[in-house]
Protein backbone atom coordinates (compact mmCIF):
# COMPACT_ATOMS: atom_id res chain seq x y z
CA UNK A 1 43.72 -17.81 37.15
CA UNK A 2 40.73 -19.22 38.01
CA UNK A 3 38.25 -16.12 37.69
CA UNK A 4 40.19 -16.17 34.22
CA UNK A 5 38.99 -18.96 33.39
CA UNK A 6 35.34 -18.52 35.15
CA UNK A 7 35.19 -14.66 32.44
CA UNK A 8 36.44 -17.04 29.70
CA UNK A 9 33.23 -19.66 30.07
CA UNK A 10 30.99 -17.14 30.69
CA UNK A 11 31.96 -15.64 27.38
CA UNK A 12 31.80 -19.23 25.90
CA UNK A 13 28.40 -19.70 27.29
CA UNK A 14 27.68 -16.30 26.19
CA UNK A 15 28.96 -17.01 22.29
CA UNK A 16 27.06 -20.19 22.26
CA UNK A 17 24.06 -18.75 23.11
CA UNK A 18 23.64 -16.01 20.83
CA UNK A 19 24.76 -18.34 17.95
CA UNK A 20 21.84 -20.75 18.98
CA UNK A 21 19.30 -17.98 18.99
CA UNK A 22 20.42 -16.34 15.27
CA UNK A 23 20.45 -20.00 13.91
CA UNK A 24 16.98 -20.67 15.33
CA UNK A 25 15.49 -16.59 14.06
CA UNK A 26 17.15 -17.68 10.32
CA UNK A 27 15.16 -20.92 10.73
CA UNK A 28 12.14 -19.59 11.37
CA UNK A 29 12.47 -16.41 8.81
CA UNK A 30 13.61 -19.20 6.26
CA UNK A 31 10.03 -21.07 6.71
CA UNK A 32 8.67 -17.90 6.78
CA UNK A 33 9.65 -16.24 3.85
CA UNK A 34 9.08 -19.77 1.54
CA UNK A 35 5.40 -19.70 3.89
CA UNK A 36 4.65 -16.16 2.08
CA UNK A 37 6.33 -17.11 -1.18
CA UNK A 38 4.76 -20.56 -1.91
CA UNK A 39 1.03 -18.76 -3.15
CA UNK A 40 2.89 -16.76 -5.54
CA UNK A 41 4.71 -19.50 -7.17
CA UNK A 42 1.53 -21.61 -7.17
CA UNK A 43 0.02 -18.64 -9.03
CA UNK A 44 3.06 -18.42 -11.67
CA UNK A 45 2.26 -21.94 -12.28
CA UNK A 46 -0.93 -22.11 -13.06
CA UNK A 47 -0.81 -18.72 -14.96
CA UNK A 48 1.40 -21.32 -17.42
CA UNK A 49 -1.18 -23.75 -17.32
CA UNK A 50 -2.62 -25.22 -20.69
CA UNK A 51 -5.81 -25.27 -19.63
CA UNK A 52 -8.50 -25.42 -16.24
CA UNK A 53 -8.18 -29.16 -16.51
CA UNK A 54 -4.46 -28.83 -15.77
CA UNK A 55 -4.52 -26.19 -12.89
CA UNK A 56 -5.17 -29.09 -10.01
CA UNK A 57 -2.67 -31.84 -11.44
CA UNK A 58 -0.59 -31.18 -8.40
CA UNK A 59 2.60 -30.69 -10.55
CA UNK A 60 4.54 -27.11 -10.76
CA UNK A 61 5.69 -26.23 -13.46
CA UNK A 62 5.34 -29.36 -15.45
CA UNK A 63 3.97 -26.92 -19.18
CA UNK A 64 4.74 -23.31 -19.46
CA UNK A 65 2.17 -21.70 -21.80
CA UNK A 66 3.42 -17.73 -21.99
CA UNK A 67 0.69 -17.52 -24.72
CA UNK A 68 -1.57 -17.45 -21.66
CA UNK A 69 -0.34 -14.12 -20.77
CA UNK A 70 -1.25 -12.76 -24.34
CA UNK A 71 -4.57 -14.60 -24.51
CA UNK A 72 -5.71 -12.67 -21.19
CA UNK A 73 -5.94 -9.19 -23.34
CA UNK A 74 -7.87 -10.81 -25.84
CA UNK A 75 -10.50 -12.32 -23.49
CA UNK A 76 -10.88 -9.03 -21.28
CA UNK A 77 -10.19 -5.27 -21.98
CA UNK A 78 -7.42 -5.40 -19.62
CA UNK A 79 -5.95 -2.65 -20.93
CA UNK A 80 -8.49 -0.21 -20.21
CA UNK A 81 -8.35 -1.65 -16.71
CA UNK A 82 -5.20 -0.59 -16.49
CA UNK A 83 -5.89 3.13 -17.74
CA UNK A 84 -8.81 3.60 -15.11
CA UNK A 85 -6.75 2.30 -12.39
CA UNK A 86 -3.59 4.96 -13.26
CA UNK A 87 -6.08 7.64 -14.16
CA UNK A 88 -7.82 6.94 -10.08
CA UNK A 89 -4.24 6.11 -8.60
CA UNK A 90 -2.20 8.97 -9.84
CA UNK A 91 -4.05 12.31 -9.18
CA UNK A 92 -5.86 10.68 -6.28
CA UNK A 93 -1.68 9.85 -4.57
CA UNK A 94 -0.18 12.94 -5.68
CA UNK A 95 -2.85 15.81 -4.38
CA UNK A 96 -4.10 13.53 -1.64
CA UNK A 97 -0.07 13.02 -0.21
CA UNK A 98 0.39 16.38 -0.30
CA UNK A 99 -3.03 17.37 1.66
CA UNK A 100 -1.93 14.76 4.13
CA UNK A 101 0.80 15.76 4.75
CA UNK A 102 -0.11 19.53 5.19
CA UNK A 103 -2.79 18.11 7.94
CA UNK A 104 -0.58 16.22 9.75
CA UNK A 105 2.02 19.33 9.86
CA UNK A 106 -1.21 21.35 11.38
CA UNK A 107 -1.95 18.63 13.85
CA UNK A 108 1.50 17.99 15.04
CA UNK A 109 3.07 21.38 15.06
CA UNK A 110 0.13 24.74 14.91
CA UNK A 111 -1.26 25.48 17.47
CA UNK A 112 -5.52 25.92 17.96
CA UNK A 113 -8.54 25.10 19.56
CA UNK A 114 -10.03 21.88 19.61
CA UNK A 115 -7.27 20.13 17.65
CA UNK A 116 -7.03 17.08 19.66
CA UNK A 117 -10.92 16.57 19.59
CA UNK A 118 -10.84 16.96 15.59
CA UNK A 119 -8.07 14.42 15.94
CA UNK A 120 -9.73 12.20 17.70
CA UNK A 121 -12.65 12.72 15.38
CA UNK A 122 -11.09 11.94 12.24
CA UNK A 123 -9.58 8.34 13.63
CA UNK A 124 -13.33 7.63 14.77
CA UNK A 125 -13.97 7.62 10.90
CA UNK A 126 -11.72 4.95 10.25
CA UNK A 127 -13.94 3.09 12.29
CA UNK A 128 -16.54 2.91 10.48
CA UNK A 129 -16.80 0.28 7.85
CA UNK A 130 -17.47 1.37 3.81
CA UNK A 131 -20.42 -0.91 3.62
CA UNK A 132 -21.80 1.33 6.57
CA UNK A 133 -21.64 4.49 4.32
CA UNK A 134 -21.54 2.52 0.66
CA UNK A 135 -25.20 3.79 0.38
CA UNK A 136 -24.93 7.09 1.38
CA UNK A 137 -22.39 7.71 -0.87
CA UNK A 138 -24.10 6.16 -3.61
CA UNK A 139 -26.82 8.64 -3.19
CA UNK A 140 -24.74 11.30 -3.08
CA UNK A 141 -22.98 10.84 -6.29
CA UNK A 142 -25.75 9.83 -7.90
CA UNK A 143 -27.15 13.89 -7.38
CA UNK A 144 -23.81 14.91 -8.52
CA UNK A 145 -24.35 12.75 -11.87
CA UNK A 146 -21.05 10.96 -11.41
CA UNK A 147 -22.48 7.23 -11.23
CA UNK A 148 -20.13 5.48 -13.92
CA UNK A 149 -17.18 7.64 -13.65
CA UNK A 150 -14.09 7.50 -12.03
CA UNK A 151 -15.03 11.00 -10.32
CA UNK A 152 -16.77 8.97 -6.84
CA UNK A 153 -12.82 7.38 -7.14
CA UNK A 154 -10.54 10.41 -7.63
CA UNK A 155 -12.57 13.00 -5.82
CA UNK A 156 -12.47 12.09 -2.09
CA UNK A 157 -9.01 11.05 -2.07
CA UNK A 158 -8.08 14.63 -3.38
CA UNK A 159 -8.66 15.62 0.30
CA UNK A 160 -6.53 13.23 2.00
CA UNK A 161 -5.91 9.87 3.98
CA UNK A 162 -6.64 9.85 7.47
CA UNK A 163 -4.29 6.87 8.24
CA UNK A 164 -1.09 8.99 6.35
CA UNK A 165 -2.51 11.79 8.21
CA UNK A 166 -2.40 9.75 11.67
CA UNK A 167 1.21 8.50 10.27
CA UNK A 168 2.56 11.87 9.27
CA UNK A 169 1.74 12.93 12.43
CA UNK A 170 3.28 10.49 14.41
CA UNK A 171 6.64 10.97 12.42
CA UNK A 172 6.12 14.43 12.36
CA UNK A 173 6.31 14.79 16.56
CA UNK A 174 9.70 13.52 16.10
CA UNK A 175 11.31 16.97 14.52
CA UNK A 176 12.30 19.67 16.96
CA UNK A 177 10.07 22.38 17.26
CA UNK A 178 12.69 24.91 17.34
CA UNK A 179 13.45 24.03 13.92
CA UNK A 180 9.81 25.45 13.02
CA UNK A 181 10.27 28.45 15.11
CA UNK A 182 13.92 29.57 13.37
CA UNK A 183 11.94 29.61 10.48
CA UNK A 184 9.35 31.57 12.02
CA UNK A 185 12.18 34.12 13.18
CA UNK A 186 13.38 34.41 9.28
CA UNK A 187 9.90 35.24 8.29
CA UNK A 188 8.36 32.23 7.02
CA UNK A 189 5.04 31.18 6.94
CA UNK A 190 3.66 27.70 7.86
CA UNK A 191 3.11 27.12 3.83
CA UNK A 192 6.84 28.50 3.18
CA UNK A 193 7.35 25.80 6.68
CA UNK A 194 6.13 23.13 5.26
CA UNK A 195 7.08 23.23 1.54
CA UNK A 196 10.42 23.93 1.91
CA UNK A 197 11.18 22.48 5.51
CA UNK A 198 8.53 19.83 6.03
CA UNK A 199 8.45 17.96 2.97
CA UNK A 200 12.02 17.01 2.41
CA UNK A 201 12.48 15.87 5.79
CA UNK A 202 8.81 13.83 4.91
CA UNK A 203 10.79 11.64 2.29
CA UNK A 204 10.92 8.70 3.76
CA UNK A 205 7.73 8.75 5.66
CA UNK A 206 5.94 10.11 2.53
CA UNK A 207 7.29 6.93 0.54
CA UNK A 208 6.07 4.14 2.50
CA UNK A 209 2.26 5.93 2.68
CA UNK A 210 2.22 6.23 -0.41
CA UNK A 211 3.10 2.54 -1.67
CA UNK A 212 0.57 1.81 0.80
CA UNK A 213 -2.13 3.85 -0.35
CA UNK A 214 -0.96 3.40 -4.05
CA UNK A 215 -1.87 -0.91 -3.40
CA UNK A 216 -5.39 -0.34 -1.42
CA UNK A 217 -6.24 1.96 -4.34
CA UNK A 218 -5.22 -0.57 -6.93
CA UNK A 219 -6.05 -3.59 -5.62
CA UNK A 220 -9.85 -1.83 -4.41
CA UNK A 221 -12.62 -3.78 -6.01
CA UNK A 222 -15.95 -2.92 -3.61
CA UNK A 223 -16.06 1.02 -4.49
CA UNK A 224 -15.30 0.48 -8.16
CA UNK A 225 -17.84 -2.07 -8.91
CA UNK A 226 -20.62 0.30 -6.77
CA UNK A 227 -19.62 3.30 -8.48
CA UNK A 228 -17.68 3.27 -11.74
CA UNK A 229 -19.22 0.02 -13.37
CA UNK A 230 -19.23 1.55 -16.77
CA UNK A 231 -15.53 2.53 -16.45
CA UNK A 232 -13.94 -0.75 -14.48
CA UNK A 233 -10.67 -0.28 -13.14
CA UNK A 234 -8.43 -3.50 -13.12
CA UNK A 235 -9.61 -5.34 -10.24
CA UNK A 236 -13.34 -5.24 -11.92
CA UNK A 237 -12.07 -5.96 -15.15
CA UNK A 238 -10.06 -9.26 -13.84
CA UNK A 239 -13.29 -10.54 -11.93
CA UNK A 240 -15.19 -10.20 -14.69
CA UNK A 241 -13.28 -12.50 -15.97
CA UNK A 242 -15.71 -15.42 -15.34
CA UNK A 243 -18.55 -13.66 -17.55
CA UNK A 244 -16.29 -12.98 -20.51
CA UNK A 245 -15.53 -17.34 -20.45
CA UNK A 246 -17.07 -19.86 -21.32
CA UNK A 247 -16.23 -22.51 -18.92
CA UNK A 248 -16.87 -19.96 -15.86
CA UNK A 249 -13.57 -21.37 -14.38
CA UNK A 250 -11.03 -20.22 -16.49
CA UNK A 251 -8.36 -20.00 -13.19
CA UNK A 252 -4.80 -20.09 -15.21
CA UNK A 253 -6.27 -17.14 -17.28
CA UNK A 254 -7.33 -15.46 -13.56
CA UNK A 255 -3.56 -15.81 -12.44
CA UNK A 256 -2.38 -14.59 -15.50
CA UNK A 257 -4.46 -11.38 -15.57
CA UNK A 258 -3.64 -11.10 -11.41
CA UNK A 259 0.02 -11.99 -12.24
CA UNK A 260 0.05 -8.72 -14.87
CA UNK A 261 -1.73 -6.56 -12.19
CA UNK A 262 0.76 -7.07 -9.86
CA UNK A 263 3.32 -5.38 -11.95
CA UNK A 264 3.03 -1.54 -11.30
CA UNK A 265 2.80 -2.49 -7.66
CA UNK A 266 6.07 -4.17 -7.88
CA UNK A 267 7.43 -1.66 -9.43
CA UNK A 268 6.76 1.03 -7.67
CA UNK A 269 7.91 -1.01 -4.25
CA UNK A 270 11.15 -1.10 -6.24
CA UNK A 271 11.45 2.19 -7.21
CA UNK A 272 10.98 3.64 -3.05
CA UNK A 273 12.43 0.34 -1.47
CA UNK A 274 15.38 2.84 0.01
CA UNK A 275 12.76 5.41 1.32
CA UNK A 276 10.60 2.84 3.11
CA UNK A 277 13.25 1.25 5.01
CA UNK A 278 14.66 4.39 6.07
CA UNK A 279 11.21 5.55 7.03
CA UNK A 280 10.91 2.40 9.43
CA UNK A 281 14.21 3.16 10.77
CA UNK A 282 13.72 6.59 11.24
CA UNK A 283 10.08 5.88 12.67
CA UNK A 284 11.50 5.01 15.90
CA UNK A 285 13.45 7.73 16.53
CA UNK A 286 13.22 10.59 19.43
CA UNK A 287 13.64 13.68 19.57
């Protein structure tokens, strides 16, 4: 009876205890989530602003102006913006994914000499900061004529990401070899592998890269300003907001244009939300 009743308040105890600690992790993901969501509704407010004046009033809220929204295109070619950021994002996600992902199949499951030194090699890049090589590069395209075109944007993404690469890899060490070597034993090649093997089991993993690579190549603003001045992607166009005012500080206009930018981005998230948290699921896994 009594080591009954000793099990029973060590279950108790138990009970309490784990209720204490997933009240206390809902606390602190509660003051966490209104932590990350309090700039964006600061920016929704003073994209509905009536004017600069009224940004710092300290109320939210208080006038909603939607004709804010419409006077952005008016004051800046926004649209265009948004043309030379799909016409950089799109070819530059789709070849680059798929190059990626073909060099993180060779990496993590062919065989040949000095593959962990060219490994190790291409994460030293990532080291090295763009300022570091922002003038090389600059020379560079300007022999190749493409100074003022999206081509210094699209063209060196064509040949892949070396953090998806490092990723791919990583998920990649995760499938059995002896799935690649049945397919060997049918008669497949390692292009046959990895388009028909390889890439569907990438899904997941090949979802979350790209969202991630799809919002550093939107939201870049360094390597467009340096190289494709004359055709500004969307991040350009919204800074140059300030010259195209006259007050210089025209901030509810600013949220407005950063408010519309944010849309494909959203979207997109939305669209792969499923893949992406079955790629960090799956991440962990073993063999």
């Amino acid at each position: 009876m009594t080591a009954s009743l000793q099990q029973k308040s060590k279950y108790s105890s138990k009970k309490k205890s784990k209720l204490f600690l997933d009240v206390f992790s809902y606390i602190v993901l509660t003051i966490g989530a209104f932590a990350m969501i309090a700039p964006f509704v600061w920016m929704l407010s003073t994209a509905l602003k009536k004017d600069q004046f009224q940004v710092y009033s300290g109320r939210l809220f208080d006038q909603l102006y939607f004709s804010n929204f419409i006077k952005v295109f008016q004051t800046i070619p926004l649209l265009e913006g948004f043309k030379n950021s799909l016409i950089v994002a799109v070819p530059s996600i789709l070849v680059g994914t798929f190059v990626s992902g073909m060099a993180a199949y060779a990496f993590a499951k062919i065989k040949f000499r000095y593959k962990n030194v060219l490994f190790l090699l291409l994460l030293g890049v990532t080291m090295i900061p763009f300022p570091v090589i922002m003038i090389p590069q600059y020379y560079i395209f300007t022999k190749f004529n493409w100074i003022g075109t999206l081509l210094p944007l699209i063209v060196p993404k064509l040949f892949g990401n070396i953090m998806m690469i490092f990723f791919l890899k990583q998920y990649l060490q995760s499938i059995p070899d002896a799935l690649i070597e049945s397919a060997k034993i049918d008669g497949a090649n390692h292009f046959q592998i990895f388009l028909r093997i390889i890439m569907p089991l990438l899904g997941p993993a090949l979802a979350a890269q790209m969202i991630m690579w799809f919002m550093g190549i939107w939201n870049d603003y360094l390597a467009p300003y340096m190289f494709s001045s004359k055709s500004p992607t969307l991040p350009v166009v919204i800074a140059s907001l300030v010259s195209f005012t006259d007050t210089k500080t025209e901030t509810h206009l600013n949220m407005a244009a950063s408010i519309l930018s944010m849309i494909p981005v959203l979207a997109v998230y939305a669209i792969f939300q499923k893949q992406i948290i079955d790629s960090v699921i799956l991440s962990g896994m073993k063999e």
